[in-house]
Protein backbone atom coordinates (compact mmCIF):
# COMPACT_ATOMS: atom_id res chain seq x y z
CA UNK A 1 -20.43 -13.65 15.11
CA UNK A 2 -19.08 -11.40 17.85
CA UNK A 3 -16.40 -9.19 18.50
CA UNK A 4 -14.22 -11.61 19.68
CA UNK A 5 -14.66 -14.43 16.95
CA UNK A 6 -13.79 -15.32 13.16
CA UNK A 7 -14.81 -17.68 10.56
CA UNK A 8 -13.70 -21.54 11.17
CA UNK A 9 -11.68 -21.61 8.20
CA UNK A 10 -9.91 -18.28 7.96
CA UNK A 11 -6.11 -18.35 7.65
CA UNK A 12 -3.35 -15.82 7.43
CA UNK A 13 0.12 -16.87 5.71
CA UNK A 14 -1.71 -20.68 5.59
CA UNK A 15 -1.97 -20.80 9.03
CA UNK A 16 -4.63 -21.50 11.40
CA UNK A 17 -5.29 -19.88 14.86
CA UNK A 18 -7.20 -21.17 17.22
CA UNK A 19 -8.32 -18.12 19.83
CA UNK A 20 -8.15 -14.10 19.13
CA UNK A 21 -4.98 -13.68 21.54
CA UNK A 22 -3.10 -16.52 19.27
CA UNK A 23 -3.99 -14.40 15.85
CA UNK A 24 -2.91 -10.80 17.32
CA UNK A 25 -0.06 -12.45 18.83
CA UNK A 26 1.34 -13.95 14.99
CA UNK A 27 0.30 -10.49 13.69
CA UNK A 28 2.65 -8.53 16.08
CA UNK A 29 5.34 -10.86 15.56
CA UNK A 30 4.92 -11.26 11.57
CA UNK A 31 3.79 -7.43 10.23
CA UNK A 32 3.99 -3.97 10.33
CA UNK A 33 2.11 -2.37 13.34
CA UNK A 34 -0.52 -1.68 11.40
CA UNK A 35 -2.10 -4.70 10.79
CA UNK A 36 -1.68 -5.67 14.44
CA UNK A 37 -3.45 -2.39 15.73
CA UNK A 38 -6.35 -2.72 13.39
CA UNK A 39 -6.67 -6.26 14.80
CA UNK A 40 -6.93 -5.26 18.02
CA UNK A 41 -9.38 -2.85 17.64
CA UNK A 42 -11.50 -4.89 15.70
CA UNK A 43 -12.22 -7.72 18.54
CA UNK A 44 -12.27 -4.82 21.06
CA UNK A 45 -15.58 -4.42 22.94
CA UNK A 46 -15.98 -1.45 21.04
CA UNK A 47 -18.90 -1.40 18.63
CA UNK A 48 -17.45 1.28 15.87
CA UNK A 49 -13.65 1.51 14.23
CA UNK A 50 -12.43 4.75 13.42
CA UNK A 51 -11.43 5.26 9.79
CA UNK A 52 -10.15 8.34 7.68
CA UNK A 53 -11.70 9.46 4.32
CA UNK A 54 -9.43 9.42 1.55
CA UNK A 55 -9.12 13.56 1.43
CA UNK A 56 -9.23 13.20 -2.73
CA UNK A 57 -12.37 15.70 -2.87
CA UNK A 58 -11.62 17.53 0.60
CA UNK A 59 -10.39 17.16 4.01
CA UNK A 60 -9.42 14.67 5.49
CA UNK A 61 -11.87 13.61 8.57
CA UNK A 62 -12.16 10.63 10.46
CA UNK A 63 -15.56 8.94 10.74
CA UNK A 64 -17.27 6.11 12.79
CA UNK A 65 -18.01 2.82 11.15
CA UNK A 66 -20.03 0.69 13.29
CA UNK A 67 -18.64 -3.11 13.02
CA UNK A 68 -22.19 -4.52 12.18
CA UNK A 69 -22.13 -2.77 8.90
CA UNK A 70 -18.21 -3.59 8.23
CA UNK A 71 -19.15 -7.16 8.35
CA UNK A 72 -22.44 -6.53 6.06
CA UNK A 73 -20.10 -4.95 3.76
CA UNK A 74 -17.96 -7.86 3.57
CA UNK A 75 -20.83 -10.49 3.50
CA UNK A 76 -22.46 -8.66 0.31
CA UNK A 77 -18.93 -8.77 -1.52
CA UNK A 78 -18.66 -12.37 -1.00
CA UNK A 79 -22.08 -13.06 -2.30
CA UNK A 80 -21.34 -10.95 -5.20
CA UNK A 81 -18.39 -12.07 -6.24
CA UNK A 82 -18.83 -15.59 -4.85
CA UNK A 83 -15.96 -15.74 -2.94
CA UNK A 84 -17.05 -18.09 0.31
CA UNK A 85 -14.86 -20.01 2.58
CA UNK A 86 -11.64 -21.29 1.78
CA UNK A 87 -11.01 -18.01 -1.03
CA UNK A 88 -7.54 -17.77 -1.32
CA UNK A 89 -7.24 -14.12 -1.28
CA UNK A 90 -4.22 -11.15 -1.18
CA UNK A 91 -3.52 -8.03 0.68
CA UNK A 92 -1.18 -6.25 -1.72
CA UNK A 93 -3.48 -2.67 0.18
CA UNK A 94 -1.92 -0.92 3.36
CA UNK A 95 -4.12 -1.97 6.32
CA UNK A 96 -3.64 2.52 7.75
CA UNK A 97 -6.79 2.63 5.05
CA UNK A 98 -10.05 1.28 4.31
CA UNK A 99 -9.52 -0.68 1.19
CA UNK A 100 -6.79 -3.01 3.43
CA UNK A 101 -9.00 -2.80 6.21
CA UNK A 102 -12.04 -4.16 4.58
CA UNK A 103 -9.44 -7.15 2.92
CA UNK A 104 -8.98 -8.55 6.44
CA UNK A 105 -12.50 -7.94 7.59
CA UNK A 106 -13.86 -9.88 4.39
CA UNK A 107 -11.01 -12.62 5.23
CA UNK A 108 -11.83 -12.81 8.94
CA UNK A 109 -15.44 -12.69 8.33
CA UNK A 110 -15.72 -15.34 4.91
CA UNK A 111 -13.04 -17.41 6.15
CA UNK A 112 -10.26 -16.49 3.40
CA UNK A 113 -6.87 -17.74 3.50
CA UNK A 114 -5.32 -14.78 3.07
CA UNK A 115 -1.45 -13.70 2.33
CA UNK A 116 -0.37 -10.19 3.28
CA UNK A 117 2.43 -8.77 1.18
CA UNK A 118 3.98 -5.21 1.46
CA UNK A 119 1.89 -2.63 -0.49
CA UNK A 120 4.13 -1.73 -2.89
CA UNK A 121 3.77 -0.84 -6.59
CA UNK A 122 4.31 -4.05 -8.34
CA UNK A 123 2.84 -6.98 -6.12
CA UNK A 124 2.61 -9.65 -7.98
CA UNK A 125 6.44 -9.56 -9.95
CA UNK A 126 7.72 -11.82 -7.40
CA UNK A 127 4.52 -13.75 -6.25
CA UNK A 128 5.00 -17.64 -6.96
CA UNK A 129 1.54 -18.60 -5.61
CA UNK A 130 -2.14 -17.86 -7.52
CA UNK A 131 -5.09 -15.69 -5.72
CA UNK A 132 -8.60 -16.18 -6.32
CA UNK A 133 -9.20 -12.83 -5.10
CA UNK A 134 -7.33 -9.50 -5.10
CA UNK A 135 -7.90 -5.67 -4.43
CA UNK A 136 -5.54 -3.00 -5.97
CA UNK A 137 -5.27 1.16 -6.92
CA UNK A 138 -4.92 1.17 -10.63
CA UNK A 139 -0.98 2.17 -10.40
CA UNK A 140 -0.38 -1.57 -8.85
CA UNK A 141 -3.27 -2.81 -11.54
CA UNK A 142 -0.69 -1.36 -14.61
CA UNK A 143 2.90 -2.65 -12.88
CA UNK A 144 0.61 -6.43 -12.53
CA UNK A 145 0.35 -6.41 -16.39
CA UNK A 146 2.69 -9.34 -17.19
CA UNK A 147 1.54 -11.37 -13.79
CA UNK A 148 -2.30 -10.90 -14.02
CA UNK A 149 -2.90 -14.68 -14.49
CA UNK A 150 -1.98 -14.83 -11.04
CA UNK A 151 -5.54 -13.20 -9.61
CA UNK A 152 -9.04 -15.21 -10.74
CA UNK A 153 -10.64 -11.48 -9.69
CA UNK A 154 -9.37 -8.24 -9.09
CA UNK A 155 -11.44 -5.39 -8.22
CA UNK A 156 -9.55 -1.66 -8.64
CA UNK A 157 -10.46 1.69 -6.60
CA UNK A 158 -8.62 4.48 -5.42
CA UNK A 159 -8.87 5.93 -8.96
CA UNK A 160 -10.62 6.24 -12.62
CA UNK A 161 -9.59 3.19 -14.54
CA UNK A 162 -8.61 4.33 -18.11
CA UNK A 163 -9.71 3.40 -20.99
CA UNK A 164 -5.59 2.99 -22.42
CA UNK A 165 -5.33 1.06 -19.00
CA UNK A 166 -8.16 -1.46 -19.79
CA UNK A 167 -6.70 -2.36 -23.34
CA UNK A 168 -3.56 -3.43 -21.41
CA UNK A 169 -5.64 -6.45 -19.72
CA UNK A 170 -8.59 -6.43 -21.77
CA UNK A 171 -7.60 -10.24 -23.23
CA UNK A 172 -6.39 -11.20 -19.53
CA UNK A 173 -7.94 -14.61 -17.83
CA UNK A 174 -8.03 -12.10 -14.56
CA UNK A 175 -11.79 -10.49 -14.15
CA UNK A 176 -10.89 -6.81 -13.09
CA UNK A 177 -13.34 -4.56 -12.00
CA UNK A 178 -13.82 -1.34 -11.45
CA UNK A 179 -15.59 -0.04 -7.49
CA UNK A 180 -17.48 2.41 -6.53
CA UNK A 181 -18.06 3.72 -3.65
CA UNK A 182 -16.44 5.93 -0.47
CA UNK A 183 -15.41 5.49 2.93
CA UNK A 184 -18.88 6.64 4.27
CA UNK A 185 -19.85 3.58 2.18
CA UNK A 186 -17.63 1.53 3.31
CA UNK A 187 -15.70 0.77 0.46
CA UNK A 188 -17.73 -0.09 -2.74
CA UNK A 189 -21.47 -0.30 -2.85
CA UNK A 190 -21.54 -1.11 -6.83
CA UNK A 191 -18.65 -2.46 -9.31
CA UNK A 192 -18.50 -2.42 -12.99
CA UNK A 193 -16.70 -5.05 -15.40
CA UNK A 194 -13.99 -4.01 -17.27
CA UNK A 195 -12.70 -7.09 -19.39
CA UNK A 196 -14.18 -11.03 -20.19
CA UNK A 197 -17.67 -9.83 -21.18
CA UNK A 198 -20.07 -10.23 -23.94
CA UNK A 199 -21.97 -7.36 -23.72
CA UNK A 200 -21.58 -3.88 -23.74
CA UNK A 201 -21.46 -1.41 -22.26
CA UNK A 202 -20.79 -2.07 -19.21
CA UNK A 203 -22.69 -0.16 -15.89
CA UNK A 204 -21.79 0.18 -12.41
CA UNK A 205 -23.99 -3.10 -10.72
CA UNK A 206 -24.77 -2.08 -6.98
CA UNK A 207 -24.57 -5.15 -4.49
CA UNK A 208 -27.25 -6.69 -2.48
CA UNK A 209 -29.40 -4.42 -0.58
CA UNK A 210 -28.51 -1.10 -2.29
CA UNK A 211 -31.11 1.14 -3.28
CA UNK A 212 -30.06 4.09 -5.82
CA UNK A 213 -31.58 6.99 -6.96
CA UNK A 214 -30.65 10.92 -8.02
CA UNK A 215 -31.23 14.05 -7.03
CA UNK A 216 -32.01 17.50 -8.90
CA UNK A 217 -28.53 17.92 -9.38
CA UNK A 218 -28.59 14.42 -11.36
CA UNK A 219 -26.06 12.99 -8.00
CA UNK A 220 -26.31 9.65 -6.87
CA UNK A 221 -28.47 9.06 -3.57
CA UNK A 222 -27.45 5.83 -2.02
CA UNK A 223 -30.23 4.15 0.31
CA UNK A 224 -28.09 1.33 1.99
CA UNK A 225 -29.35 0.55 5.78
CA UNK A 226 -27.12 -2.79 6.13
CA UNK A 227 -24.09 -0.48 6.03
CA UNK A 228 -25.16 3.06 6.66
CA UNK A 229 -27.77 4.80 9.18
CA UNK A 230 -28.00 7.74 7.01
CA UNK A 231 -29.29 7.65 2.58
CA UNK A 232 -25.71 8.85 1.31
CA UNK A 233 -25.69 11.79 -0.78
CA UNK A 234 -23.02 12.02 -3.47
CA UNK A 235 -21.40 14.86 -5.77
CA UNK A 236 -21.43 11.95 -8.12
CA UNK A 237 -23.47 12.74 -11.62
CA UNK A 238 -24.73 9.52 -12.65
CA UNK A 239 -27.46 8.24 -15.35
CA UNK A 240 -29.32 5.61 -14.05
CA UNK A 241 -30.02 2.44 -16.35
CA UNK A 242 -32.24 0.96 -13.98
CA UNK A 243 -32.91 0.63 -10.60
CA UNK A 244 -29.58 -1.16 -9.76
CA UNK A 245 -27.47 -0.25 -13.02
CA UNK A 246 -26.15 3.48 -13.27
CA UNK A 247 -23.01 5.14 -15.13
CA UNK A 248 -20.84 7.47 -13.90
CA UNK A 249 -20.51 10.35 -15.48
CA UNK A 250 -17.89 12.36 -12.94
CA UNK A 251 -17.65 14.84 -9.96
CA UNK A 252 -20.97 17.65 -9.63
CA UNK A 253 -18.45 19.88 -8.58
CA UNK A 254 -15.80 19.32 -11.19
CA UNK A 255 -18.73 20.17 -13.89
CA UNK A 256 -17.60 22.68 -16.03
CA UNK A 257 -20.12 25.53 -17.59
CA UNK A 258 -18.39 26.21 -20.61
CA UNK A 259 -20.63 28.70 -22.87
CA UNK A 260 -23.74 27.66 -21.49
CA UNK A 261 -22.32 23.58 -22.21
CA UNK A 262 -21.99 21.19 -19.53
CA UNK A 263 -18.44 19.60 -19.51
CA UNK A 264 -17.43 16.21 -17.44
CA UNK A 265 -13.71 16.21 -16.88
CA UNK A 266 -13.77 12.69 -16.14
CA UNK A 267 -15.28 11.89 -19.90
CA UNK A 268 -13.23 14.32 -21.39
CA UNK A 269 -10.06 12.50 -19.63
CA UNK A 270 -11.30 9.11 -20.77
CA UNK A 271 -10.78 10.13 -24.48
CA UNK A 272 -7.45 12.15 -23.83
CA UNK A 273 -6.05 9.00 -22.29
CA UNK A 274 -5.59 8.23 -26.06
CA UNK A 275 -2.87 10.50 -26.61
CA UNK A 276 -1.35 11.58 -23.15
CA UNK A 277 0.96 8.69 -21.63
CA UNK A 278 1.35 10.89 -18.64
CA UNK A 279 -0.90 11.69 -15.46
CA UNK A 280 -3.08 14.47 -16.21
CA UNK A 281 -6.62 16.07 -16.03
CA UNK A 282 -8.51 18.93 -17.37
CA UNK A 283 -10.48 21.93 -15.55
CA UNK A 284 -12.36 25.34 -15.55
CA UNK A 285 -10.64 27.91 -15.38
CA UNK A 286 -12.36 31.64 -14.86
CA UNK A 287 -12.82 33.34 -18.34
CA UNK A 288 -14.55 36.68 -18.99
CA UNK A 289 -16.07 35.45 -22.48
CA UNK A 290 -17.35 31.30 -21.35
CA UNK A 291 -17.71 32.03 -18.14
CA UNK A 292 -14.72 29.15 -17.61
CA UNK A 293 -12.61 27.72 -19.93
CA UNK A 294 -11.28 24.27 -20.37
CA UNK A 295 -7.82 23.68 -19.14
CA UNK A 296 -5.57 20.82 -19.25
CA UNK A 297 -2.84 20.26 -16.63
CA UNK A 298 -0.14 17.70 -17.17
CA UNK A 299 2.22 16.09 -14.58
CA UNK A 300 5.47 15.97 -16.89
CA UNK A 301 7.58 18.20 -19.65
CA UNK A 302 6.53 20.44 -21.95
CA UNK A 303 5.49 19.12 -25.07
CA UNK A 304 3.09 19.64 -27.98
CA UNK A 305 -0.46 17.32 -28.01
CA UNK A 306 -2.37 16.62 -31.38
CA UNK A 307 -5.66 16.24 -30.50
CA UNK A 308 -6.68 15.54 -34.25
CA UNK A 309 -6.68 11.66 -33.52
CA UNK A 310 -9.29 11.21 -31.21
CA UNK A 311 -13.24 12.78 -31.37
CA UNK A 312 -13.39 15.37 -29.46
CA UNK A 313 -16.60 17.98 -29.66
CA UNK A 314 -15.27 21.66 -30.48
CA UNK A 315 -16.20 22.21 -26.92
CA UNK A 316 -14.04 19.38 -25.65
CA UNK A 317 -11.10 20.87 -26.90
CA UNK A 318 -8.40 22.17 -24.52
CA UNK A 319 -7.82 26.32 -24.79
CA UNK A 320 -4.77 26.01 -22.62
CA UNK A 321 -2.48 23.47 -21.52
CA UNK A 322 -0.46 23.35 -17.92
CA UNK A 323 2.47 21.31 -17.25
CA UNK A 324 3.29 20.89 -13.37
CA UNK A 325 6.34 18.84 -12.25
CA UNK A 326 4.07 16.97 -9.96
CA UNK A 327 0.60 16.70 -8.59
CA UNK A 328 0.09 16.95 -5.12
CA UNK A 329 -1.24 13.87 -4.36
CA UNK A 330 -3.40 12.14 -0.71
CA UNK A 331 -1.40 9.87 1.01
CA UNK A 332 -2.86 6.94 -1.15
CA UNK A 333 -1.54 8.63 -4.36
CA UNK A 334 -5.05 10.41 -4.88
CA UNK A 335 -4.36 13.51 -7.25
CA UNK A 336 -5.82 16.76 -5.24
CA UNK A 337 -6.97 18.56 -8.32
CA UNK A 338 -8.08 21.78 -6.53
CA UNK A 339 -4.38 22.05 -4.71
CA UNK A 340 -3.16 21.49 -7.71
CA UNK A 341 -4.65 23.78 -9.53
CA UNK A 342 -4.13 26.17 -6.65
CA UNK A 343 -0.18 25.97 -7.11
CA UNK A 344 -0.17 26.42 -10.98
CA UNK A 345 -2.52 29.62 -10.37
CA UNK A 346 -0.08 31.14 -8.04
CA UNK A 347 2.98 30.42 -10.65
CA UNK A 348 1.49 32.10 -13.64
C-alpha cells in the first residue's frame, strides 16, 4: 500500500470512492476541516504526519510519526481485535488528535465502513445504526450507558477507567476495553478487558510484536520496532505477569513517599471511586514530619467523605481534603494534576 491508496472495501458514510481526489473531495464537502486536512496529509508524498502529545503529564510537543508505523499500528489492532474488512466501525473521536486519527487510518488501511459523527459527549443517544467497532474517552463511555448494545467492541483511553465506571457496563453485550499506550506509541500498544470475562484479574495484553520489560525504577520499557525507531521509556510503574501481560500500577512521578511507604495515587483513586461521585484525585503534598502527605483534591462543593466503607490501609487515608471549582483540564478533557495543584497552593 502506498501513500496514495486504500483498502478495496473501505467506505465512509456507506459510500465507496473510487480514486484519492474523489475521497478528499466528499470529505471537504461532508466534515469539519479537520478530517479533510488530515486526509490530505496522509496521501501526501510525505513519509511522516505531525501529531501533538496529549500534554496530560507535560507539555505539549509535536512529534513525527512516520506513516509505515501508523499503518503497523492499525494492522496489529485489527489482528487483535479481529476486526478485518468490511468492520463496520465509528468515529465518535475528534480527528485534531491521535485517537481519531488512528480511527481513519485503521478504516482506510482494514477497509472499515466507517461513520463519522460529531465528537460530542453522548454519541450513541441518537445513533439508529449498530457498530462492530468503536473508540471513546471514558466521559462518552459513561453518557453511552443506556445505548452500549449498539458497539460489538469498544476500546476506552484518554483516561483511568474506574472501577464505579466498570460496574455500570459490567453485564453489557458491548466488550469494552481499557488501552494503553501514548502518542509516541502511537496510540495503544497493550489493552486490558474490563467486562464479559471468566477469569480474573484482568492484565494489560500487549499486541503483536511488542516486547516489554522494566527498568530500576520498576517503569515500563516498550521494545516495539514496527511502530517506533527508538525502545520507549515510560514513567509508568508496572508489575509484569509475564512477558506480554503487565499491570499498571500508576505514574513514577506521581509516587508518593509517605513515611518511608510507597503510595500509587492511581490505586488509591480506584478504591475512593467508591464513595466520591465527583472528579477527583489524591497527591503529596510537602510535610515536615512524612516527608509528604496524602492529599485529596475534589472538583465540586464542600462536603464531608466517610471513608469507613471502603479498605483503605492507615496510610491510604487522606490527611487533608481540597475542593477546587474545576480542574484545569488538556484540550481532550485530560485533568493537569500538577496545574492543578499549582492553583490550590497559591489559594491557601
Amino acid at each position: 500500500m502506498t501513500n496514495t491508496s486504500f483498502h478495496k472495501d473501505f467506505k465512509l458514510q456507506g459510500k465507496s470512492f473510487s480514486t484519492v481526489y474523489e475521497l478528499l473531495s466528499f470529505t471537504k464537502k461532508s466534515f469539519d476541516d479537520d478530517v479533510y486536512e488530515f486526509l490530505n496529509v496522509w496521501f501526501s508524498s510525505k513519509d511522516n504526519i505531525v501529531v501533538q502529545t496529549s500534554g496530560s503529564t507535560g507539555v505539549p510537543k509535536p512529534i513525527l510519526l512516520k506513516k509505515e508505523y501508523v499503518r503497523n499500528s492499525a494492522i496489529a489492532t485489527g489482528k487483535f481485535f479481529k476486526t478485518y474488512a468490511k468492520t463496520k466501525a465509528l468515529l465518535c473521536l475528534s480527528p485534531v488528535y491521535i485517537a481519531g486519527k488512528l480511527m481513519l487510518v485503521r478504516a482506510l488501511t482494514l477497509g472499515w465502513h466507517l461513520d463519522i459523527i460529531q465528537p460530542i459527549s453522548n454519541p450513541l443517544e441518537k445513533l439508529k445504526s449498530d457498530y462492530d467497532f468503536c473508540a471513546m474517552v471514558p466521559l462518552q463511555l459513561e453518557n453511552s450507558i443506556p445505548f452500549l448494545s449498539k458497539i460489538k467492541q469498544l476500546i476506552v483511553g484518554g483516561g483511568v477507567v474506574s472501577e464505579a465506571l466498570i460496574q455500570k457496563f459490567k453485564s453489557s453485550s458491548c466488550s469494552v476495553f481499557a488501552t494503553y499506550g501514548m502518542t509516541e506509541t502511537i496510540t495503544h500498544i497493550a489493552v486490558k478487558k474490563l467486562n464479559n470475562y471468566t477469569l480474573q484479574p484482568q492484565f494489560y495484553k500487549v499486541l503483536a510484536n511488542v516486547k516489554i520489560y522494566k527498568d530500576s525504577r520498576n517503569c515500563l520499557i516498550i521494545d516495539a520496532p514496527r511502530i517506533s525507531s527508538d525502545i520507549v521509556i515510560t514513567n509508568d510503574v508496572v508489575e509484569l505477569i509475564s512477558d506480554k501481560e503487565f499491570r499498571w500500577l500508576g505514574r513514577y512521578d506521581n509516587v508518593i513517599n509517605s513515611g518511608a511507604i510507597k503510595l500509587y495515587p492511581e490505586k488509591i483513586e480506584e478504591k475512593l471511586a467508591q464513595v466520591i461521585n465527583e472528579r477527583f484525585f489524591v497527591a503529596g503534598k510537602p510535610d515536615t514530619y512524612l516527608g509528604e502527605k496524602l492529599i485529596l483534591i475534589i472538583e465540586g462543593k464542600q462536603r464531608k467523605i466517610d471513608f469507613n466503607d471502603i479498605l483503605l490501609t492507615k496510610y491510604e487515608v487522606p490527611k487533608t481534603i481540597f475542593f477546587i471549582d474545576k480542574f484545569v483540564e488538556t484540550p481532550t478533557q485530560k485533568i493537569q494534576r500538577k496545574k492543578t495543584l499549582n492553583l490550590i497552593f497559591k489559594a491557601v
